[in-house]
Protein backbone atom coordinates (compact mmCIF):
# COMPACT_ATOMS: atom_id res chain seq x y z
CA UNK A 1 133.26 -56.76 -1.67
CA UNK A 2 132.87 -59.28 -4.83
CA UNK A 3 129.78 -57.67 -5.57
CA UNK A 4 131.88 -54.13 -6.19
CA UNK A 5 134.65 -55.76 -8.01
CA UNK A 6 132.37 -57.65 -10.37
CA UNK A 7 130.23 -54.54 -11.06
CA UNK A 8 134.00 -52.82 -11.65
CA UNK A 9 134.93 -55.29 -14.05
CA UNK A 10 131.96 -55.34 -15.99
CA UNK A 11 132.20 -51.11 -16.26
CA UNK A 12 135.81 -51.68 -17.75
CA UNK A 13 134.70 -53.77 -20.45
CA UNK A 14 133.65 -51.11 -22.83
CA UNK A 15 130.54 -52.52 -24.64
CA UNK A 16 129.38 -49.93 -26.76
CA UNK A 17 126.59 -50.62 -28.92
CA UNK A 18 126.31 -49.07 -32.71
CA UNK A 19 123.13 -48.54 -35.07
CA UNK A 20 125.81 -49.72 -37.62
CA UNK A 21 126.58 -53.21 -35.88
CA UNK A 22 130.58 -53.45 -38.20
CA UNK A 23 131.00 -50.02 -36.46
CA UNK A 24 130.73 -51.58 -32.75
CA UNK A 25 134.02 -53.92 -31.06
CA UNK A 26 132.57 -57.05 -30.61
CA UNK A 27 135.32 -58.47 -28.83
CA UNK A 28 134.93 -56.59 -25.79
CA UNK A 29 130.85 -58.16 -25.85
CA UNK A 30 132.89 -61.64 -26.05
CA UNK A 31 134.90 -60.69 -22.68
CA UNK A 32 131.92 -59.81 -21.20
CA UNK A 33 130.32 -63.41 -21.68
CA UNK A 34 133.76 -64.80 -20.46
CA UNK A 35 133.51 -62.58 -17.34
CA UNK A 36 130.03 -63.99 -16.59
CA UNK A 37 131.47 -67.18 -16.42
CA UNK A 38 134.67 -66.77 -14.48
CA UNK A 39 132.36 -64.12 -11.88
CA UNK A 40 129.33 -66.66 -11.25
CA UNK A 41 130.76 -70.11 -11.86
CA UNK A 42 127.63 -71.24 -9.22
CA UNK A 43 124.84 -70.11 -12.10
CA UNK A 44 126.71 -71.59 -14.35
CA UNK A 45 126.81 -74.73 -12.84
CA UNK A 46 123.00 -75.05 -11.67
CA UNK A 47 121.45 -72.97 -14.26
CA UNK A 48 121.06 -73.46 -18.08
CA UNK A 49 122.65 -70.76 -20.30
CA UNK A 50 121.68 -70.24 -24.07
CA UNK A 51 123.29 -67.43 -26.04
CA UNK A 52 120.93 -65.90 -28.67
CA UNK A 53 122.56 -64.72 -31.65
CA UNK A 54 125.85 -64.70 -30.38
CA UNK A 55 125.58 -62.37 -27.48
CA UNK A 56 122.62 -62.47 -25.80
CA UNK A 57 122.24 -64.66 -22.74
CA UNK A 58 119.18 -66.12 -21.95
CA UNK A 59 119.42 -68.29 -18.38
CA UNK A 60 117.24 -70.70 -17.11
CA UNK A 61 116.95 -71.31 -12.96
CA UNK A 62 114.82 -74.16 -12.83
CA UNK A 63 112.15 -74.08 -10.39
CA UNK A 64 110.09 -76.57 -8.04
CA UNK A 65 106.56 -76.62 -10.74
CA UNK A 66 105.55 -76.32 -14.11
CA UNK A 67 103.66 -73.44 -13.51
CA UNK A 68 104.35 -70.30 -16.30
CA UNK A 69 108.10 -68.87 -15.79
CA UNK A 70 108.97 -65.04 -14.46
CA UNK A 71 111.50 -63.28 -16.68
CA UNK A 72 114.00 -60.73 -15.05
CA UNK A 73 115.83 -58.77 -17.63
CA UNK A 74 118.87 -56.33 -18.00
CA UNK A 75 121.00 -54.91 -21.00
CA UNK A 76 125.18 -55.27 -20.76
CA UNK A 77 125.47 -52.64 -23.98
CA UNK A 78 125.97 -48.77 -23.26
CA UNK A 79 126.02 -45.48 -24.52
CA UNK A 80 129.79 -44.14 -25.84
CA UNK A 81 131.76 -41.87 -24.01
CA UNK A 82 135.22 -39.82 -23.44
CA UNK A 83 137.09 -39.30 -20.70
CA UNK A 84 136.52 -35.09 -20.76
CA UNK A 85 134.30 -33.92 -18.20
CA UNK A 86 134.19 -37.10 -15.92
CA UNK A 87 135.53 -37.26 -12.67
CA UNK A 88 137.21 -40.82 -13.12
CA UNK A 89 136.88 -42.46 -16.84
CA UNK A 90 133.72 -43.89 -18.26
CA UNK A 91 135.79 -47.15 -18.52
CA UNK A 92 137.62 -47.10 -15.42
CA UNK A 93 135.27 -48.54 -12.89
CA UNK A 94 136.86 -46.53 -10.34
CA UNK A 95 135.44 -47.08 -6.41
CA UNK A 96 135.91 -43.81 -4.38
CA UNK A 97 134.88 -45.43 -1.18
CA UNK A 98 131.44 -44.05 -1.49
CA UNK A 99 130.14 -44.62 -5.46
CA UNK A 100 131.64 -46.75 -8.57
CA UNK A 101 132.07 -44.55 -11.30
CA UNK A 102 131.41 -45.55 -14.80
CA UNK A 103 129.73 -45.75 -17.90
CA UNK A 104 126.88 -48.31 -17.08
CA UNK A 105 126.75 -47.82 -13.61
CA UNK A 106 123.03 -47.17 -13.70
CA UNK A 107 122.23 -47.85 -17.11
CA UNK A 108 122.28 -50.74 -17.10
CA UNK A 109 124.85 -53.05 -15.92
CA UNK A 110 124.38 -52.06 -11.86
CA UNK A 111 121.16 -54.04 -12.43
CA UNK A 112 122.31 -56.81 -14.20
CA UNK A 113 125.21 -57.70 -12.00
CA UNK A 114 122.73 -56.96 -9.29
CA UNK A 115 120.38 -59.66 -10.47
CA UNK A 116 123.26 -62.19 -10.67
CA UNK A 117 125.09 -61.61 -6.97
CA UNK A 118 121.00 -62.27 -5.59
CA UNK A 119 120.86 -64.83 -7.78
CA UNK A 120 124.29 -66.49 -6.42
CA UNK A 121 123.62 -65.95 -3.00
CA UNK A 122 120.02 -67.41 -3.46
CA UNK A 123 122.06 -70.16 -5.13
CA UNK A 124 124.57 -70.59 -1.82
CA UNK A 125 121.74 -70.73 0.06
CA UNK A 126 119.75 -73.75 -1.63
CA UNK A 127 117.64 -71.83 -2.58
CA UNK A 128 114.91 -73.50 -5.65
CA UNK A 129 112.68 -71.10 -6.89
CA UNK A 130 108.76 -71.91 -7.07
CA UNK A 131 109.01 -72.04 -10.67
CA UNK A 132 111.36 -71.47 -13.66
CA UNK A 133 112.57 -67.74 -13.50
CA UNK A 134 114.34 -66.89 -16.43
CA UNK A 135 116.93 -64.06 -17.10
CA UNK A 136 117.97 -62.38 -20.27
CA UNK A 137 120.43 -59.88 -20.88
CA UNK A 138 120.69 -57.95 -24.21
CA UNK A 139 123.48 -56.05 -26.30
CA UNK A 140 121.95 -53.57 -28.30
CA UNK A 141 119.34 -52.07 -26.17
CA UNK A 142 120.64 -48.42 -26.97
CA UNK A 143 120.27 -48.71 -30.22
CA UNK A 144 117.02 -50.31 -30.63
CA UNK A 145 117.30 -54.13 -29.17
CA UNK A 146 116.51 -55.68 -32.55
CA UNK A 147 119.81 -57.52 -32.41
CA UNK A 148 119.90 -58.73 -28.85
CA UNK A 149 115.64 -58.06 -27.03
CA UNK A 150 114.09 -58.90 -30.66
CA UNK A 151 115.79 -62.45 -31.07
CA UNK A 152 115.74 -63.48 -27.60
CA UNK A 153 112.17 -62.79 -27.79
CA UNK A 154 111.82 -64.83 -31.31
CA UNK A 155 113.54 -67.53 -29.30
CA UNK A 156 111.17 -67.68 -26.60
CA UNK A 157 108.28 -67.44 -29.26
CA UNK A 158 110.03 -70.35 -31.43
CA UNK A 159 110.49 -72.54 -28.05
CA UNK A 160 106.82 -71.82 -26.86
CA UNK A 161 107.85 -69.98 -23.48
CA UNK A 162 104.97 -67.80 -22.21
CA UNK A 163 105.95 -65.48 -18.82
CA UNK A 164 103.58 -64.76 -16.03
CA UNK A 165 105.36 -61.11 -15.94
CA UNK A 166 108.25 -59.22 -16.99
CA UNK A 167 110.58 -57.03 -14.93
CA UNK A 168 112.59 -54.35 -16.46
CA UNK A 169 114.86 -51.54 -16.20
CA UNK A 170 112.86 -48.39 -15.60
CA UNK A 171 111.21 -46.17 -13.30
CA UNK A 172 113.39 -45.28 -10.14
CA UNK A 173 112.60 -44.36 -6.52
CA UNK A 174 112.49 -39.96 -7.13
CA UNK A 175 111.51 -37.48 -5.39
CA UNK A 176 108.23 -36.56 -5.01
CA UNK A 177 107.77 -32.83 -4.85
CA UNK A 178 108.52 -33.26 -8.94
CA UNK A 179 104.67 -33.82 -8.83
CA UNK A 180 104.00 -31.82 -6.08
CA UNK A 181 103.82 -34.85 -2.59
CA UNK A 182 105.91 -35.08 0.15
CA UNK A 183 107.17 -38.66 0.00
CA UNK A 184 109.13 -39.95 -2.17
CA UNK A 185 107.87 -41.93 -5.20
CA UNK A 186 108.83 -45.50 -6.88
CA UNK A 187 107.49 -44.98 -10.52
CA UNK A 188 106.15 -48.36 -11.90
CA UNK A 189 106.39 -48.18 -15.74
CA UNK A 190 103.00 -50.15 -17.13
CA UNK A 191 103.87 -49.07 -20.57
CA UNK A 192 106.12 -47.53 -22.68
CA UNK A 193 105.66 -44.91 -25.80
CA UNK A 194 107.00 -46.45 -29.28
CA UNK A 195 110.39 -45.35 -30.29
CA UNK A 196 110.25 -44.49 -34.31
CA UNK A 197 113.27 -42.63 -35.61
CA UNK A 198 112.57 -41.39 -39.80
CA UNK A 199 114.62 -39.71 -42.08
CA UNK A 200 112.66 -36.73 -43.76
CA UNK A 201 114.22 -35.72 -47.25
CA UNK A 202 113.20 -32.23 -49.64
CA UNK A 203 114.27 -31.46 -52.73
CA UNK A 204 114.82 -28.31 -54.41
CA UNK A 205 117.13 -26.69 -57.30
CA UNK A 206 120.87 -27.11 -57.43
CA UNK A 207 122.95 -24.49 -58.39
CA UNK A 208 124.89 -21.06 -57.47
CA UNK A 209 123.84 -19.45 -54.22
CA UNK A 210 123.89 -15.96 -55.83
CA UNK A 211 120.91 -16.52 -57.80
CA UNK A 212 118.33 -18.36 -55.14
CA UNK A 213 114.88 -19.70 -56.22
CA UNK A 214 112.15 -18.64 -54.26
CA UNK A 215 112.46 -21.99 -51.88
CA UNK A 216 115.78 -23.90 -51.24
CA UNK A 217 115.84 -27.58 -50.33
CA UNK A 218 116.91 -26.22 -46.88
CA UNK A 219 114.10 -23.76 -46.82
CA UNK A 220 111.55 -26.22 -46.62
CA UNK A 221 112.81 -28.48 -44.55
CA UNK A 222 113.39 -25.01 -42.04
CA UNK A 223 109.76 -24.89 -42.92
CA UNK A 224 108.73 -28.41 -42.34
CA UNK A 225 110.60 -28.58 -38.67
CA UNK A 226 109.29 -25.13 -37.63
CA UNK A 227 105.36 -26.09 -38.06
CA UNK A 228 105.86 -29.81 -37.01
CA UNK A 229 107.22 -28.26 -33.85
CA UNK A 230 105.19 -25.18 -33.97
CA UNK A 231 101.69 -27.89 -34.40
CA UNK A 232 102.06 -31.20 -32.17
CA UNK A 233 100.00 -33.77 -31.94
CA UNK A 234 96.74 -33.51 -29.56
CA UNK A 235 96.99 -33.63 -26.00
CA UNK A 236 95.23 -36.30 -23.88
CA UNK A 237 94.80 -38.03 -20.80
CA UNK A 238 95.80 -41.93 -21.25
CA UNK A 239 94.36 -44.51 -18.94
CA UNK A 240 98.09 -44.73 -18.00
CA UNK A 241 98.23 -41.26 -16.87
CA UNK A 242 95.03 -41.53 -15.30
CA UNK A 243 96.27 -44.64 -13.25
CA UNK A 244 99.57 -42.61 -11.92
CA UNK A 245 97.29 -39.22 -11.70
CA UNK A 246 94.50 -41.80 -9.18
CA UNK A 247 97.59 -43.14 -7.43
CA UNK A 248 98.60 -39.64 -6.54
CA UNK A 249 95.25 -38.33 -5.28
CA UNK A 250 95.56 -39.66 -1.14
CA UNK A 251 98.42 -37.62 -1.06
CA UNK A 252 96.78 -33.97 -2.14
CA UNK A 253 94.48 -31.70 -0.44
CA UNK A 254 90.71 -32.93 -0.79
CA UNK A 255 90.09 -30.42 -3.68
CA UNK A 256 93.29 -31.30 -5.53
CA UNK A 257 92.34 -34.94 -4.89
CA UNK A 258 88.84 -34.76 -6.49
CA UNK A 259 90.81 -33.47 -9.54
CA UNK A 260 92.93 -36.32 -9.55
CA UNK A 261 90.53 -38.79 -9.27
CA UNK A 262 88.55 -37.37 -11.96
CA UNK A 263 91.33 -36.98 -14.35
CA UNK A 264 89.34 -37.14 -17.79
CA UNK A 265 86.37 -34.52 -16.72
CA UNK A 266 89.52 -32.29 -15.67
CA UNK A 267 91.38 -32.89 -18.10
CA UNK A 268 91.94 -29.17 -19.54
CA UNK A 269 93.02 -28.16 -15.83
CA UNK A 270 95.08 -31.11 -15.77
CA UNK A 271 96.98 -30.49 -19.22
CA UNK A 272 97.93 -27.17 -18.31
CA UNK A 273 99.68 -28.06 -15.45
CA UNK A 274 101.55 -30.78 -17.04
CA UNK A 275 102.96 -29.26 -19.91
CA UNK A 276 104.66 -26.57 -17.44
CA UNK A 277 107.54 -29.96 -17.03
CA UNK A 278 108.94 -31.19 -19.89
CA UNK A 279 108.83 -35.00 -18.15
CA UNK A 280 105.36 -35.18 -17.32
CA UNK A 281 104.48 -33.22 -20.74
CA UNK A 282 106.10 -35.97 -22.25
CA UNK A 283 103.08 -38.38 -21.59
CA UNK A 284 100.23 -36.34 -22.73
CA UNK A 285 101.50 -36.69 -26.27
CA UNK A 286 103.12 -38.30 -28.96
CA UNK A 287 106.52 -36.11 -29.26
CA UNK A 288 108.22 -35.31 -32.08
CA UNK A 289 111.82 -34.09 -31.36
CA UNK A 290 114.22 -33.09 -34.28
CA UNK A 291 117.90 -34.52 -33.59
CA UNK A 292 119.86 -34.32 -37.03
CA UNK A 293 120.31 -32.28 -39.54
CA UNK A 294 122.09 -32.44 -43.24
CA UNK A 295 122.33 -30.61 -46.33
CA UNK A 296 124.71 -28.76 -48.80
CA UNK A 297 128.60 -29.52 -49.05
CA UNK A 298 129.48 -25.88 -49.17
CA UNK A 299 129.05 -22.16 -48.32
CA UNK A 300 128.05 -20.92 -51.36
CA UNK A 301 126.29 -23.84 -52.85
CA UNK A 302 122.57 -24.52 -53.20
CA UNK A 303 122.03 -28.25 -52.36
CA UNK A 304 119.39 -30.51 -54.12
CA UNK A 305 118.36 -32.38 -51.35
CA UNK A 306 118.24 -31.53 -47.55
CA UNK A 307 117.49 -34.21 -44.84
CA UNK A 308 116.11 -34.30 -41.06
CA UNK A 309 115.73 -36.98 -38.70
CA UNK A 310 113.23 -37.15 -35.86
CA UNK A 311 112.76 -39.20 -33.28
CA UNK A 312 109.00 -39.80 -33.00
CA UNK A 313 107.73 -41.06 -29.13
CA UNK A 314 104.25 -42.56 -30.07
CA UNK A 315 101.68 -42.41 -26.97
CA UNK A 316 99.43 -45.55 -26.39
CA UNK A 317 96.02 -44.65 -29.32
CA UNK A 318 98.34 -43.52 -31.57
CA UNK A 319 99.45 -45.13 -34.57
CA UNK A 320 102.92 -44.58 -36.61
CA UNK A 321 100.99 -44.46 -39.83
CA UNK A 322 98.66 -41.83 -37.61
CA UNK A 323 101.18 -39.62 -36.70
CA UNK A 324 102.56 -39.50 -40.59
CA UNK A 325 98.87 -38.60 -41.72
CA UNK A 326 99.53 -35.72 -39.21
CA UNK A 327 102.68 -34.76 -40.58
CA UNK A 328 101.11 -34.52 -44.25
CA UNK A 329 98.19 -32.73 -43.17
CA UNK A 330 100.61 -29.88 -42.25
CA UNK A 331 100.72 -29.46 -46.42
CA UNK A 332 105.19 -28.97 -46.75
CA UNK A 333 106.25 -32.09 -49.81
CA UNK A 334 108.82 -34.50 -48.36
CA UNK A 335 109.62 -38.28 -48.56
CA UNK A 336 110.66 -40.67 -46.26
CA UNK A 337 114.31 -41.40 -46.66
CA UNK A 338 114.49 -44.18 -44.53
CA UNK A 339 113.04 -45.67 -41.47
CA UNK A 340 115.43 -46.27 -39.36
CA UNK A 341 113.87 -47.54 -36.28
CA UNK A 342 109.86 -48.28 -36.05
CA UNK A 343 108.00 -49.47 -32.85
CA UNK A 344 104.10 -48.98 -32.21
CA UNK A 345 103.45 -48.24 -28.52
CA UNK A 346 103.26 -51.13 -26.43
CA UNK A 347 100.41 -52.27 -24.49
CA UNK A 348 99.36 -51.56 -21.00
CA UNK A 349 100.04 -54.06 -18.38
CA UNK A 350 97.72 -54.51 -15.03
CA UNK A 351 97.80 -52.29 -12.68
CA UNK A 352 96.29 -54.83 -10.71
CA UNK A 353 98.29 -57.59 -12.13
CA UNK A 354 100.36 -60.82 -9.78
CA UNK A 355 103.66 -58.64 -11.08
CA UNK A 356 102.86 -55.16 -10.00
CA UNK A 357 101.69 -56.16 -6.35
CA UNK A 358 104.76 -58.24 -6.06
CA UNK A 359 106.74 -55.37 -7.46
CA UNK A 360 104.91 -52.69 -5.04
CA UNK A 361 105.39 -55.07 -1.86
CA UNK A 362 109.30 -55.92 -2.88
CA UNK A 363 109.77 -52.08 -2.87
CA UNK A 364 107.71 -51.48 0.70
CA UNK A 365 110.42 -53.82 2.22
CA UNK A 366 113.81 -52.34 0.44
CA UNK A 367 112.23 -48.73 0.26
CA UNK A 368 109.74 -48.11 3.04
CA UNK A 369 109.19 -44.21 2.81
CA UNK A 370 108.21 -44.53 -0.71
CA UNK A 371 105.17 -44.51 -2.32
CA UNK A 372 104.80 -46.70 -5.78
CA UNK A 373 102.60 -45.92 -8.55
CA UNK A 374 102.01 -46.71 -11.84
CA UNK A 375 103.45 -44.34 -14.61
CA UNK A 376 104.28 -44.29 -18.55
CA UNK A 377 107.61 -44.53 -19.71
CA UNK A 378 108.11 -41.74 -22.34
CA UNK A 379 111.82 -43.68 -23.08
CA UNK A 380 112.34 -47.07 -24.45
CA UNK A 381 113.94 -50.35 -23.03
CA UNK A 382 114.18 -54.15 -24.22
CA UNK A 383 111.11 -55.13 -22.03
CA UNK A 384 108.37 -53.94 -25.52
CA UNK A 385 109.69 -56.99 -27.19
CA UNK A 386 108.63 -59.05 -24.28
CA UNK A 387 105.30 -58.04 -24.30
CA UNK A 388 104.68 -60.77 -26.94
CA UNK A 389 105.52 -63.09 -24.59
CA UNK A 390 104.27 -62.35 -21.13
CA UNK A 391 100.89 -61.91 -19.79
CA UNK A 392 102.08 -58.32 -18.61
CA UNK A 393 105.45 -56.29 -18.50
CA UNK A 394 106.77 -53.99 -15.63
CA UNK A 395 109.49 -51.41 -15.95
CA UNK A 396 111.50 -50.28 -12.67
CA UNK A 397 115.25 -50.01 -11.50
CA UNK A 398 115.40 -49.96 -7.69
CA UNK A 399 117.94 -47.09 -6.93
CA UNK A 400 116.94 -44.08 -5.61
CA UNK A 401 118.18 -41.35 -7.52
CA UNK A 402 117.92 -37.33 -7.56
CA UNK A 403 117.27 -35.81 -10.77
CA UNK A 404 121.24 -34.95 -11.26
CA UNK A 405 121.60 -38.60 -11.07
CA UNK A 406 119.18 -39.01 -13.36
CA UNK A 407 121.31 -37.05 -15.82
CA UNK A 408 124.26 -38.71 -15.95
CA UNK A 409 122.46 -41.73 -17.20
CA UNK A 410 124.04 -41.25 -20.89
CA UNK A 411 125.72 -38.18 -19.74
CA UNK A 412 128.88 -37.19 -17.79
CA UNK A 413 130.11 -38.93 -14.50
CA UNK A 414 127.59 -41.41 -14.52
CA UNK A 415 127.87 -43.20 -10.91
CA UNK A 416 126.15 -45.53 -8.66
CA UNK A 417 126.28 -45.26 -4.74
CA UNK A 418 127.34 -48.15 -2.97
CA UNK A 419 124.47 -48.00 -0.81
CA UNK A 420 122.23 -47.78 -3.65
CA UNK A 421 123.96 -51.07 -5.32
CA UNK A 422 123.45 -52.65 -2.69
CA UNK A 423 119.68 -52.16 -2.00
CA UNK A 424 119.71 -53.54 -5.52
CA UNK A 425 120.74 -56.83 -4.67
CA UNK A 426 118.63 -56.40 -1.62
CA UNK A 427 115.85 -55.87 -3.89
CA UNK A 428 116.33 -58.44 -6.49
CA UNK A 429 117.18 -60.51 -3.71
CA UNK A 430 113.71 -60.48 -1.92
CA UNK A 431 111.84 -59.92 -5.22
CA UNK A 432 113.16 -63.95 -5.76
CA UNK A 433 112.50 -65.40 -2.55
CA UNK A 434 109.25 -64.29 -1.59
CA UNK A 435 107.68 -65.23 -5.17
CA UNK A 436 103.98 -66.85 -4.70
């Protein structure tokens, strides 16, 4: 029972992360380094701990060799939330008997404590690893990792520190009739889009609503949104997509599977039935989704300027500065305000790689009805700064979770099972010991 009451004591600290970093309460990030102490004094006796600006924490297991680390990674910051609409309070950590409620649950402090009870129980056990396996667990992962991810991985560049593999928060075990098989799935991410969020500004003339020009600063950016959404980027079939459409092909009918194994000569057949889900459209494109708004400071006013920010999901081939030269080609006049977060798309790990078959043969054991799979992330996590130091990086979260579960991940009544916590530590458990 430890394992529940340090997962419900690390939900109660509320470590909510802020794009403005004055805005966020850094003294509940401190408590949460003190309650990694006082909950695993055993790793921090035998293992080395280094705190990256401030609040990340980077530890070192040392293992048996000098042959190139593993890194295992988790982020401690989450998502804010009130108590309307939840069950039991975001903050509360409440245990039902049957789930642990609580903002975190799942994204993403379930893993991390996860990691560190297999870790400590590795640890009881005398356990020495075959070589160095590394951990590090970042505080601003919501809002972009450049704090927390982005230094730790500066630190690992500055102290020469190359990993075999990275594993990540990620994919989950799902069901698989949401791409049409009967067992369930364990979706590897191999990559992951580039998260870009830019401010979009138009001008236009100030004055008395009464007597309107012909376009308004809010009229063209109504204008701007409409075609952007109205004119996407092109569609196509990435060799990521063709790995997880190839993976899926022993499971179809031998017609279906010829499609699938042929996924760029069917490519038109194979778009259309993709964009009819919003999840699977996600990763035939770059995606660009309006989320804010802001113009005008009253009812009757014509404003000079009017703003929009999108968030702008760049698929691996694309470029940022690509996408803009799309955006301009649609002919509207606007300037960008402000870039406030840029990432290129990251590269694409083996699908072959020492990681992935560990990965794939870790799950077999902890989840033997399901089939893994590579597959691209469309959202974004701390593992794309890693990829600058590791040889490959692999995205997963072993829970298996319905797609209402999948919801509550920055959402309402976001809760983790008890059995699914503890095939966690199962997993991270035997992902450690059996390492080659």
């Amino acid at each position: 029972m430890d394992a529940i009451k340090h997962l419900q004591d690390a939900i109660r600290l509320a470590t909510v992360s802020h794009s403005d970093p004055y805005e966020a309460d850094w003294s509940a990030f401190r408590e949460f380094g003190e309650f990694m102490a006082a909950a695993y004094p055993l790793i921090h006796e035998k293992m080395e701990l280094q705190r990256v600006n401030d609040f990340g924490l980077v530890y070192r297991w040392p293992g048996s060799s000098e042959e190139k680390p593993l890194l295992l990674t988790a982020h401690y910051d989450v998502v804010a939330a009130t108590d309307e609409d939840w069950q039991h309070p975001p903050f509360s950590g409440h245990d039902d008997g049957e789930k642990i409620w609580g903002r975190g649950t799942l994204d993403d402090k379930g893993s991390l404590i996860a990691i560190m009870e297999a870790a400590n129980s590795l640890l009881e056990a005398d356990y020495i690893p075959p070589y160095d396996i590394y951990f590090a667990f970042g505080f601003d992962e919501e809002v972009g990792g450049e704090l927390g991810a982005q230094e730790i991985a500066n630190y690992f560049q500055k102290k020469k520190i190359h990993f075999r593999y990275v594993l990540d928060e990620g994919g989950a075990v799902t069901e698989g009739k949401s791409l049409g098989v009967a067992p369930d799935l364990a979706v590897i991410g191999i990559a992951e889009k580039g998260n870009n969020s830019l401010r979009f500004l138009f001008r236009g003339e100030e004055g008395h609503s009464a007597t309107p020009p012909k376009s308004s600063a809010v009229g063209k950016m109504a204008a701007f949104i409409h075609d952007v959404e109205n004119k996407p980027p092109k569609l196509r079939i990435t060799e990521t997509l063709a790995a997880t459409l190839e993976a899926l092909a022993p499971f179809k009918s031998k017609a279906e599977a010829f499609v699938l194994r042929n996924p760029q000569l069917f490519a038109p057949i194979l778009a259309r039935i993709l964009l009819k889900n919003k999840q699977t459209a996600a990763m035939l494109r770059s995606t660009i989704a309006f989320t804010m708004t802001e113009a005008g400071t009253g009812h009757n006013i014509l404003p000079r300027t009017a703003s929009c920010v999108a968030n702008i999901r760049i698929l691996q081939g694309d470029t940022v500065e690509g996408i803009l030269d799309h955006l301009r080609s649609l002919g509207h006049d606007f300037e960008i305000a402000e870039k406030i977060m840029i990432n290129e798309a990251t590269a694409i790990s083996d699908v072959n790689g020492e990681g992935m078959q560990h990965t794939k043969e870790t799950i077999a054991k902890i989840f033997p009805d399901a089939v893994a799979l590579p597959y691209l992330m469309v959202g974004g996590t701390d593992c794309r700064y890693y990829d600058q130091v590791a040889d490959n990086a692999y995205r997963f979260l072993p829970n298996k979770l319905s797609g209402k579960e999948l919801d509550t991940m920055h959402g309402r009544g976001e809760c983790i099972s008890h059995e699914n916590f503890y095939k966690m530590i199962e997993f991270y458990t035997e992902f450690m010991l059996n390492l080659r």
